[in-house]
Protein backbone atom coordinates (compact mmCIF):
# COMPACT_ATOMS: atom_id res chain seq x y z
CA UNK A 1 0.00 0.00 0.00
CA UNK A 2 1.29 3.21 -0.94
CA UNK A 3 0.17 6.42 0.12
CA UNK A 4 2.68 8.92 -1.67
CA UNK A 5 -0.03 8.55 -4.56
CA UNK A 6 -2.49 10.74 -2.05
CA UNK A 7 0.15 13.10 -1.79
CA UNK A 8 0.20 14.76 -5.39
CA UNK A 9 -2.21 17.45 -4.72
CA UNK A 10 -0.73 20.40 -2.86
CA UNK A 11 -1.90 20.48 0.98
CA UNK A 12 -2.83 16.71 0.85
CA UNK A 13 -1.97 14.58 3.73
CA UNK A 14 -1.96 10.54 3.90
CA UNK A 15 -0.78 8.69 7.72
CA UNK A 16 -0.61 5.04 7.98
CA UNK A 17 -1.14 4.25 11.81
CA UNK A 18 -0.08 0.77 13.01
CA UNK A 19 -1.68 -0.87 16.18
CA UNK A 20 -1.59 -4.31 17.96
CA UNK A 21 -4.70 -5.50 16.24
CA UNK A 22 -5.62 -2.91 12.92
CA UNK A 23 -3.70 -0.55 10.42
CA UNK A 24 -5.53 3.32 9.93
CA UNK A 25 -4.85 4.66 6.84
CA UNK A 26 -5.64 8.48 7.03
CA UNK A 27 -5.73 10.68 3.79
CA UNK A 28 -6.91 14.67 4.12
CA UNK A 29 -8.69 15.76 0.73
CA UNK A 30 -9.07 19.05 1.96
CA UNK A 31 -13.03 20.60 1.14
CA UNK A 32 -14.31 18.84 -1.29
CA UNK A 33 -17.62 19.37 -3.01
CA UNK A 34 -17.80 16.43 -3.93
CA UNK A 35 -16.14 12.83 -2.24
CA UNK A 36 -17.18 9.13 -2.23
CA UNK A 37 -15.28 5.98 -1.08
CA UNK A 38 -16.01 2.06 -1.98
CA UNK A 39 -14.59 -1.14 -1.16
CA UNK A 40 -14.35 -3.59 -4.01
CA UNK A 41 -12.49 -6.96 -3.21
CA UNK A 42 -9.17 -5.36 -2.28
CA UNK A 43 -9.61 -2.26 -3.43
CA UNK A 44 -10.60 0.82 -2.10
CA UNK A 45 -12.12 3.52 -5.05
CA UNK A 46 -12.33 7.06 -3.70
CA UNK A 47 -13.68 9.48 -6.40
CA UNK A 48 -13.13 12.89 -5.22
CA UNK A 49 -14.28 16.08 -7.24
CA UNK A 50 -14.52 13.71 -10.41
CA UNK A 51 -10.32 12.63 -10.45
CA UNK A 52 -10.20 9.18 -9.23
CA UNK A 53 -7.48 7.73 -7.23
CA UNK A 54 -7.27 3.41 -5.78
CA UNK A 55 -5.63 1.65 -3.00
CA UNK A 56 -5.20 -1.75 -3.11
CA UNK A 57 -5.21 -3.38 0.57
CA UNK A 58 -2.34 -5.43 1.26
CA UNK A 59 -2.36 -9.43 1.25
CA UNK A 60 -3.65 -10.46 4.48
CA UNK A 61 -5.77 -7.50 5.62
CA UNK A 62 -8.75 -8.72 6.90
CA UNK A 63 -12.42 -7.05 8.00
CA UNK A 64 -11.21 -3.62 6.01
CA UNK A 65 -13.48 -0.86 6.51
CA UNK A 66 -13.85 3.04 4.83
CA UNK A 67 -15.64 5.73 5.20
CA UNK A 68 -15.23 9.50 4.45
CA UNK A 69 -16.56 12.22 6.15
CA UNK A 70 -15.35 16.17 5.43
CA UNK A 71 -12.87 15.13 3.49
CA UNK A 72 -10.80 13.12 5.09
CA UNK A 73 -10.64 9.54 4.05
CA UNK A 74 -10.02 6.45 6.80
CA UNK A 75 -9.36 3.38 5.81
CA UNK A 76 -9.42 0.59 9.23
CA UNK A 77 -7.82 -2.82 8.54
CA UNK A 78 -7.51 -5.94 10.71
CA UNK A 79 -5.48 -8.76 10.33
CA UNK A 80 -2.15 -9.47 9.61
CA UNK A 81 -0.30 -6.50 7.46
C-alpha cells in the first residue's frame, strides 16, 4: 500500500497508523464538493471532485473498513499486514 499517490495534490496529507490488532490509513482531501469511497475486493475507489485515485489493501488485511466524512478519508484494517 502506498500512500505517496495521495500526496500529489498540494496540501494533501496521507498517515498510515499501526496498532496491535488494525492498520488506519488516514488521507486529508481538503473541502471537497464532492467525495465518495467504496470497497471492491481489495480495493478501495475514492472518487473525489470527479479525479479518481485506488488503494489496493495489502495481502492479508482482513475485516477492512472506509468511510469518508469532510474530506478526510479512513481506511481501518484488521489482520495481519
Amino acid at each position: 500500500m502506498t500512500l505517496e499517490q495521495f500526496t500529489r495534490g498540494e496540501g494533501q496529507l496521507a498517515r498510515r497508523y499501526d496498532y496491535d490488532d488494525r492498520t488506519v490509513v488516514a488521507v486529508d482531501f481538503g473541502s471537497p464538493t464532492d467525495a465518495s469511497v467504496d470497497l471492491v475486493d481489495d480495493t478501495v475507489i475514492v472518487v473525489v471532485d470527479g479525479e479518481q485515485y485506488e488503494l489496493e489493501l495489502p495481502d492479508g488485511a482482513d475485516d477492512a473498513h472506509t468511510f469518508i466524512k469532510n474530506g478526510v478519508l479512513t481506511v481501518e484494517m484488521e489482520g495481519d499486514r
